[in-house]
N, C-alpha and C. Protein backbone atom coordinates (compact mmCIF):
# COMPACT_ATOMS: atom_id res chain seq x y z
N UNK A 1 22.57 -9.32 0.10
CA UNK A 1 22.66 -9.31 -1.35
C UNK A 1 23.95 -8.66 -1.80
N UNK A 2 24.64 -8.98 -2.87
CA UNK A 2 25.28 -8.46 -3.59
C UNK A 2 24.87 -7.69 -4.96
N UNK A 3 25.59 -6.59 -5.16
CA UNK A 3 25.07 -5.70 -6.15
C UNK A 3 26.36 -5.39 -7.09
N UNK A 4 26.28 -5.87 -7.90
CA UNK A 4 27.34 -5.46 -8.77
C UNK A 4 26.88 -4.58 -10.65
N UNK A 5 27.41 -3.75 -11.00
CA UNK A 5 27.43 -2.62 -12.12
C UNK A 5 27.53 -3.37 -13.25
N UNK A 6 28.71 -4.42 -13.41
CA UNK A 6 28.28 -5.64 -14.23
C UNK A 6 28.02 -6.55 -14.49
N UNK A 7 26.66 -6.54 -15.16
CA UNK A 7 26.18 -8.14 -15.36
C UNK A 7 26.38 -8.64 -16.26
N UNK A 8 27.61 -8.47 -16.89
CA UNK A 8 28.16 -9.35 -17.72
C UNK A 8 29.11 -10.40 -17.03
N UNK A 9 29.50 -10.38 -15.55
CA UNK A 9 30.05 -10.90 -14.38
C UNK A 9 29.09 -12.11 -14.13
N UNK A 10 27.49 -12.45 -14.42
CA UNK A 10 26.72 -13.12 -13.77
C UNK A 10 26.94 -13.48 -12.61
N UNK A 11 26.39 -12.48 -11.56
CA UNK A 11 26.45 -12.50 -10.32
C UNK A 11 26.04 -11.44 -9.46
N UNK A 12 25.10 -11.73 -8.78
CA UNK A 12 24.45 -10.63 -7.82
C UNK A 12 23.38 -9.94 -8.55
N UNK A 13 22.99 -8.98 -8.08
CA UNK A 13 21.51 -8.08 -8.37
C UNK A 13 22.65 -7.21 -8.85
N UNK A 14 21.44 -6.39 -10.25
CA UNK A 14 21.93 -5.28 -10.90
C UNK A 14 22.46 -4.06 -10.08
N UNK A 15 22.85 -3.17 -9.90
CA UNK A 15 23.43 -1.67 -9.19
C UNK A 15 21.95 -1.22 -8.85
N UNK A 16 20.89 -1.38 -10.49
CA UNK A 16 19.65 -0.42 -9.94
C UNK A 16 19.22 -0.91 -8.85
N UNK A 17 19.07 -1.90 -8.12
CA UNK A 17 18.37 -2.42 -7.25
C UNK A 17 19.09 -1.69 -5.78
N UNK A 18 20.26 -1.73 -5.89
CA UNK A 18 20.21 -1.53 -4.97
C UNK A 18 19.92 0.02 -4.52
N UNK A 19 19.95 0.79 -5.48
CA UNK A 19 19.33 2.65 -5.46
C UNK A 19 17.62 2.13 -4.92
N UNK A 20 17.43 0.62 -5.36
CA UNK A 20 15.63 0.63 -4.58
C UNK A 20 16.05 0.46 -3.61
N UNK A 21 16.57 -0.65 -2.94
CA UNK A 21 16.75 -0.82 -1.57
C UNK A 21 17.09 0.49 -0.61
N UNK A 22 17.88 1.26 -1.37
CA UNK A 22 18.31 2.26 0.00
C UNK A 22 17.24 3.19 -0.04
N UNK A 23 16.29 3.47 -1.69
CA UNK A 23 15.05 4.33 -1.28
C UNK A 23 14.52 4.05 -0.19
N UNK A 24 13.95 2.38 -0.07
CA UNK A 24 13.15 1.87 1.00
C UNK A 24 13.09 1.58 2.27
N UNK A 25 14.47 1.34 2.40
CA UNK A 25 14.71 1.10 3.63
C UNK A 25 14.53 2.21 4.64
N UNK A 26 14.29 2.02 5.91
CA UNK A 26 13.92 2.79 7.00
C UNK A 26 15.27 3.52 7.47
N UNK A 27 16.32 2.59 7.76
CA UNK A 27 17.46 3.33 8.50
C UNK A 27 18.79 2.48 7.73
N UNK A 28 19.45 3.64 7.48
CA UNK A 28 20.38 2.74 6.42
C UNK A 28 22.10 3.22 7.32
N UNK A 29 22.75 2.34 7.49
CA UNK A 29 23.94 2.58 8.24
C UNK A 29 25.03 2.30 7.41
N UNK A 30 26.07 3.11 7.39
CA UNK A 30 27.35 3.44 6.49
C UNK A 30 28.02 3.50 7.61
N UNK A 31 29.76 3.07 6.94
CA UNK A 31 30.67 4.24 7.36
C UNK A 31 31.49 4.73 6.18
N UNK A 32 31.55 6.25 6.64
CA UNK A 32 31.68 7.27 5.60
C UNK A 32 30.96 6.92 4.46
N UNK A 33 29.61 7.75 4.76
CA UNK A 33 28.61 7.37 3.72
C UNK A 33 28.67 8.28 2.73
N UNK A 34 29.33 9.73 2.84
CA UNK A 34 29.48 10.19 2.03
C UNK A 34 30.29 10.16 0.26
N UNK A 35 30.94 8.72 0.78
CA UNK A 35 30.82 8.77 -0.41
C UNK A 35 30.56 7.12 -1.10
N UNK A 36 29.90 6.71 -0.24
CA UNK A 36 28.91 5.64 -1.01
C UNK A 36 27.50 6.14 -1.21
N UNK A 37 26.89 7.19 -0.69
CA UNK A 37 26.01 7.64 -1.01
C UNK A 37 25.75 8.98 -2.19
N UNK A 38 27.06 9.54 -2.50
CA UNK A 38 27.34 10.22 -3.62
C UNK A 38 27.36 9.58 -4.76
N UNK A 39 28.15 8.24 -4.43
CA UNK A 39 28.11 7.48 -5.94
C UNK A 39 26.80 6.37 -6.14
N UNK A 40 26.26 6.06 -5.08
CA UNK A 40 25.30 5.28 -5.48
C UNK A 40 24.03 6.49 -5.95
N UNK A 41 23.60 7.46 -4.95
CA UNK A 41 22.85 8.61 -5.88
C UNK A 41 23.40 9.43 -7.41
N UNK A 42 24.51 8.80 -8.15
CA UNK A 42 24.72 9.35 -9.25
C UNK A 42 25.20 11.28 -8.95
N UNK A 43 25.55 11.26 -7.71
CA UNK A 43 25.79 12.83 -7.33
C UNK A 43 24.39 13.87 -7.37
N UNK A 44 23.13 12.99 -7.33
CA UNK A 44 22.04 13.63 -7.35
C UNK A 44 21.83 14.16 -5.58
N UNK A 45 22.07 15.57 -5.50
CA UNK A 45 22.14 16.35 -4.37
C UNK A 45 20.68 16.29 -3.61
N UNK A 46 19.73 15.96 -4.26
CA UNK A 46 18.41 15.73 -3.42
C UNK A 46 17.88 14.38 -2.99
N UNK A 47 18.48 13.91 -4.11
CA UNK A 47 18.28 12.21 -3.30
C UNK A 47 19.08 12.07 -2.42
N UNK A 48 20.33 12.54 -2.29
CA UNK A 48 21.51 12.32 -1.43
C UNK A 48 21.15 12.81 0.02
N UNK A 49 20.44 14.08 -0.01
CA UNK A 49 19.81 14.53 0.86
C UNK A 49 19.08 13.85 1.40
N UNK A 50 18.28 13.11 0.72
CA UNK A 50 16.84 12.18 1.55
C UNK A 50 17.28 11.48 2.12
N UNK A 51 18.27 10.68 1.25
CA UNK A 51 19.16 9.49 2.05
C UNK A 51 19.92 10.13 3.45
N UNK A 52 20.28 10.81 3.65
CA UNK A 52 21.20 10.91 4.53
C UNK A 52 20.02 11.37 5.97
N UNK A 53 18.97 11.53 5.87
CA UNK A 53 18.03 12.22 6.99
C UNK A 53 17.76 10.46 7.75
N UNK A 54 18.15 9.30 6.75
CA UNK A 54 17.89 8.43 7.73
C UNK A 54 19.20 7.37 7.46
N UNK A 55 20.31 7.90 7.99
CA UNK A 55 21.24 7.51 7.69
C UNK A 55 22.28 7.68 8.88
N UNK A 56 22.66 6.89 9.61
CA UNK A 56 23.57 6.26 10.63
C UNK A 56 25.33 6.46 10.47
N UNK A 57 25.87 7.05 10.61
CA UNK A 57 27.26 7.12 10.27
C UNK A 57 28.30 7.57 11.06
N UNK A 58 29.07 6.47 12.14
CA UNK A 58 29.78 6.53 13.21
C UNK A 58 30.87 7.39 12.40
N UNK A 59 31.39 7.26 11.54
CA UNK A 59 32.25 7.88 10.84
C UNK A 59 32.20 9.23 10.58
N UNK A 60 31.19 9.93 10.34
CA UNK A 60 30.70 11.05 10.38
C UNK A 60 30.49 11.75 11.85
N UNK A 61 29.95 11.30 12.59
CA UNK A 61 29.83 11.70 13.86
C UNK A 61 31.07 11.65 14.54
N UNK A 62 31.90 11.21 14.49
CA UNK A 62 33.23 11.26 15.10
C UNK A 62 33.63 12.06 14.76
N UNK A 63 33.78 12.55 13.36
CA UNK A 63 34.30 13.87 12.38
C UNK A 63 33.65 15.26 13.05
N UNK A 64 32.20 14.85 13.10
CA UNK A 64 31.22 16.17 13.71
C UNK A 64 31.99 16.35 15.15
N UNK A 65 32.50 15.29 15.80
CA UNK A 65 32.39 15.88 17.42
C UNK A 65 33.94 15.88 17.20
N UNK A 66 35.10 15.58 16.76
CA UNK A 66 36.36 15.76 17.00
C UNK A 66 37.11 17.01 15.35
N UNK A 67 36.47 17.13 15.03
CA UNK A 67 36.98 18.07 13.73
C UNK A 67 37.19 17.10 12.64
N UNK A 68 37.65 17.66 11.30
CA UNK A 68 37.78 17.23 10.16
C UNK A 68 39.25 16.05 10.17
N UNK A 69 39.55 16.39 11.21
CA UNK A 69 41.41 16.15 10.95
C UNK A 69 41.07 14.65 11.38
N UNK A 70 40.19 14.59 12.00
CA UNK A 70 40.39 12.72 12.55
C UNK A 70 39.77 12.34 11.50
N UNK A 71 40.30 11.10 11.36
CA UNK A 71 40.18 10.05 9.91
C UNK A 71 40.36 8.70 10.57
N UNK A 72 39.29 8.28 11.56
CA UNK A 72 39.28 6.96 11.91
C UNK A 72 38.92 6.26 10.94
N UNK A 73 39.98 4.89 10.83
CA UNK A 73 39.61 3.50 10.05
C UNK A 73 39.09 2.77 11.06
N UNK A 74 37.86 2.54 10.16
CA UNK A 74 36.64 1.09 11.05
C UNK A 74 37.87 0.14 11.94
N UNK A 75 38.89 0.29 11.13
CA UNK A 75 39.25 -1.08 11.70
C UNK A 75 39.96 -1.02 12.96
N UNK A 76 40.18 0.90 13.29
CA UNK A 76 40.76 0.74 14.35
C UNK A 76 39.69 1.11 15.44
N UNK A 77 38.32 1.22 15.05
CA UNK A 77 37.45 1.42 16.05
C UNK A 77 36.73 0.14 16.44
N UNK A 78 36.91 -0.91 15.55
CA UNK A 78 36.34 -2.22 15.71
C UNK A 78 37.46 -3.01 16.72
N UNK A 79 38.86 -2.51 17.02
CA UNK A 79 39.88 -3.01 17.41
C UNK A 79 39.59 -2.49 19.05
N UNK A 80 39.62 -1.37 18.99
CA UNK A 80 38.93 -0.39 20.22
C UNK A 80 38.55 -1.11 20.99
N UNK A 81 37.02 -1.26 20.29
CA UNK A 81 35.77 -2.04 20.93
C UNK A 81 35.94 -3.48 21.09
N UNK A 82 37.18 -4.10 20.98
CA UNK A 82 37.04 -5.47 21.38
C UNK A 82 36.40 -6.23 20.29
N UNK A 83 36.61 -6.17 18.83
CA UNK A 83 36.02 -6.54 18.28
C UNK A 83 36.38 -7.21 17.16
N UNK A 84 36.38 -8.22 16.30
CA UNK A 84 37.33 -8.94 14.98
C UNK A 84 37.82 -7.39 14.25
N UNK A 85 38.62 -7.42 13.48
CA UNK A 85 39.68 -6.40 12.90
C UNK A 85 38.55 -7.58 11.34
N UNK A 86 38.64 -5.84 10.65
CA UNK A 86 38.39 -6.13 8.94
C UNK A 86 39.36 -7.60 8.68
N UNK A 87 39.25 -7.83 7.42
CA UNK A 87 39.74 -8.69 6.35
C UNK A 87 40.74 -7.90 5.95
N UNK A 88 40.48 -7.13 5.38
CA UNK A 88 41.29 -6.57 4.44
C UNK A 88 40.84 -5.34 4.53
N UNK A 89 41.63 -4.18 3.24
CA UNK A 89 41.17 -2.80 3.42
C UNK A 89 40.43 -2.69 2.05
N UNK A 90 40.22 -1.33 2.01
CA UNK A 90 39.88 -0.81 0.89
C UNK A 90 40.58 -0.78 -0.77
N UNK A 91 41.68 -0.66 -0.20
CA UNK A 91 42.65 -0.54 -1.15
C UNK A 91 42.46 -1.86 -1.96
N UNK A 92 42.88 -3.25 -0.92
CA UNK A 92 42.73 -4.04 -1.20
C UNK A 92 41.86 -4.73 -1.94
N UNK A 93 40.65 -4.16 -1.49
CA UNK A 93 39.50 -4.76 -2.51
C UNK A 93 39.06 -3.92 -3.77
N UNK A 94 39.62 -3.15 -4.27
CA UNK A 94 39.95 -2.33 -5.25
C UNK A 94 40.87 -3.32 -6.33
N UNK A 95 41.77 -4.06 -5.90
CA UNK A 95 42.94 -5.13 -6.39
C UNK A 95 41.75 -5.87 -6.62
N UNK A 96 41.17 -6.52 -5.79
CA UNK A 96 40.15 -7.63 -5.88
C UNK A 96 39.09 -7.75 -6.99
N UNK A 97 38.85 -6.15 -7.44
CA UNK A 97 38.00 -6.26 -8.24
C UNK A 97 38.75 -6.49 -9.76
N UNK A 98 39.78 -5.80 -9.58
CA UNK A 98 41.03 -5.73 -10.65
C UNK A 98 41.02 -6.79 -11.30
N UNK A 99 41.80 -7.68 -10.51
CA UNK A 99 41.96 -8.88 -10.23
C UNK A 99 40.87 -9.94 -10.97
N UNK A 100 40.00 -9.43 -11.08
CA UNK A 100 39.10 -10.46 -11.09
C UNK A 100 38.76 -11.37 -9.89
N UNK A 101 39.37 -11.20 -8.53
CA UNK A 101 39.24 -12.20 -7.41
C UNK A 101 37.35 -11.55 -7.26
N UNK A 102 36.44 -11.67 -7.82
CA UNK A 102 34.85 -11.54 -7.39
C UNK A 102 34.70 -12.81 -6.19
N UNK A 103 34.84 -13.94 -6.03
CA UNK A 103 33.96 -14.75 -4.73
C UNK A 103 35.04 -13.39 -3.54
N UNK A 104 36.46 -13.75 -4.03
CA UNK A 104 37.09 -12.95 -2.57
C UNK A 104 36.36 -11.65 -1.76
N UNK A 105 36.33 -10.44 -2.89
CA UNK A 105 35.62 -9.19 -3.07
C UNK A 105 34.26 -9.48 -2.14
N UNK A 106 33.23 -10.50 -2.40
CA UNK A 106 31.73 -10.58 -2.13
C UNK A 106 32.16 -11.00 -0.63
N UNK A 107 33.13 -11.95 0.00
CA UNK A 107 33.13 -12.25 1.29
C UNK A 107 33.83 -11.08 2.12
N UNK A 108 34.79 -10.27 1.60
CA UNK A 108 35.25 -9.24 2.23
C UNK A 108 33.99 -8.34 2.51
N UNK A 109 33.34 -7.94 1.59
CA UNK A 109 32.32 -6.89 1.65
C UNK A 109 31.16 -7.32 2.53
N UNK A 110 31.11 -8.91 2.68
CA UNK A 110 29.88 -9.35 3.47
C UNK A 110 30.50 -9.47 5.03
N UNK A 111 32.10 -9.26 5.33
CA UNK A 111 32.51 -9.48 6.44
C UNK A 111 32.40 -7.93 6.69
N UNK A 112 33.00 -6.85 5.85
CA UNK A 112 32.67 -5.67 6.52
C UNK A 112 32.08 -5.09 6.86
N UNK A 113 30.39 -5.49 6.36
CA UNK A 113 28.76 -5.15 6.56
C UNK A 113 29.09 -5.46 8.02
N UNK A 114 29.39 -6.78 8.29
CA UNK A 114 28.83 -7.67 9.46
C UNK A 114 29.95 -7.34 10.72
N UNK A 115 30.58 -6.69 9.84
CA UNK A 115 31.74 -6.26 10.94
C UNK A 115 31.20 -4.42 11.41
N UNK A 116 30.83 -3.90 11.07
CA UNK A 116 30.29 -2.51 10.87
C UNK A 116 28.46 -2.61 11.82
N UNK A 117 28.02 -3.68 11.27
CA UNK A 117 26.65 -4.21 12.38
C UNK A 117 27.57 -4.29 13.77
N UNK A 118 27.91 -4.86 14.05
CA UNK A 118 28.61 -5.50 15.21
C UNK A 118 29.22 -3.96 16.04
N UNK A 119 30.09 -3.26 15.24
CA UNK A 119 30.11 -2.08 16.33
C UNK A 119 29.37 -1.28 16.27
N UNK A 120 27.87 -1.06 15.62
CA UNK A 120 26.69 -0.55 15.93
C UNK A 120 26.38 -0.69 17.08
N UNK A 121 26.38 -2.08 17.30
CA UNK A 121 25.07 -2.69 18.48
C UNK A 121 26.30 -2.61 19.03
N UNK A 122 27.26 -2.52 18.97
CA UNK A 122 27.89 -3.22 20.52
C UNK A 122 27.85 -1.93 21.41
């Protein structure tokens, strides 16, 4: 699913939905969730909390076991592992939204889910 803040865009499920989905879900996997999970909890420090007790984050754990100073990009750990390199970056899809490019934005974000699954399991 896609979740987008405006639905004046017609397209995708409202933002609230997706604050249901991550209530519900069992195991929810990020990278650097800290701060998709700050802004999707509205900076609410106890929901943020709940969320994070079942929450997966290679990005974080790399930080925990090598110090603060490493700042791996997915894309060079997906590169690592033998694995497709992102679309694009962050930055980039920041332009995208700018832009107005929305179909571009929704396939980047559905390649980086699927790119982020992929060096889970691998």
């Amino acid at each position: 699913l896609s979740f987008w803040s405006d639905q004046s865009l017609g397209r995708g499920a409202p933002l609230r939905f997706f604050r249901h989905a991550v209530e519900h879900a069992k195991c929810l996997v990020f990278y650097n969730a800290a701060f998709d999970l700050t802004l999707a909890a509205r900076g609410d420090e106890s929901t943020i909390r709940r969320w994070w007790r079942r929450t997966h984050d290679p990005y974080k754990l790399l930080r925990d076991a090598f110090g603060t100073s490493v700042r791996l990009k997915l894309d060079v750990l997906l590169r690592d592992n033998g694995l497709a390199p992102k679309t694009a970056t962050g930055v980039e899809a920041v332009r995208m939204y700018a832009d107005g490019r929305h179909d571009e934005l929704e396939r980047y974000n559905r390649a980086d889910v699927e790119a982020l699954r992929s060096l889970v399991r691998a």
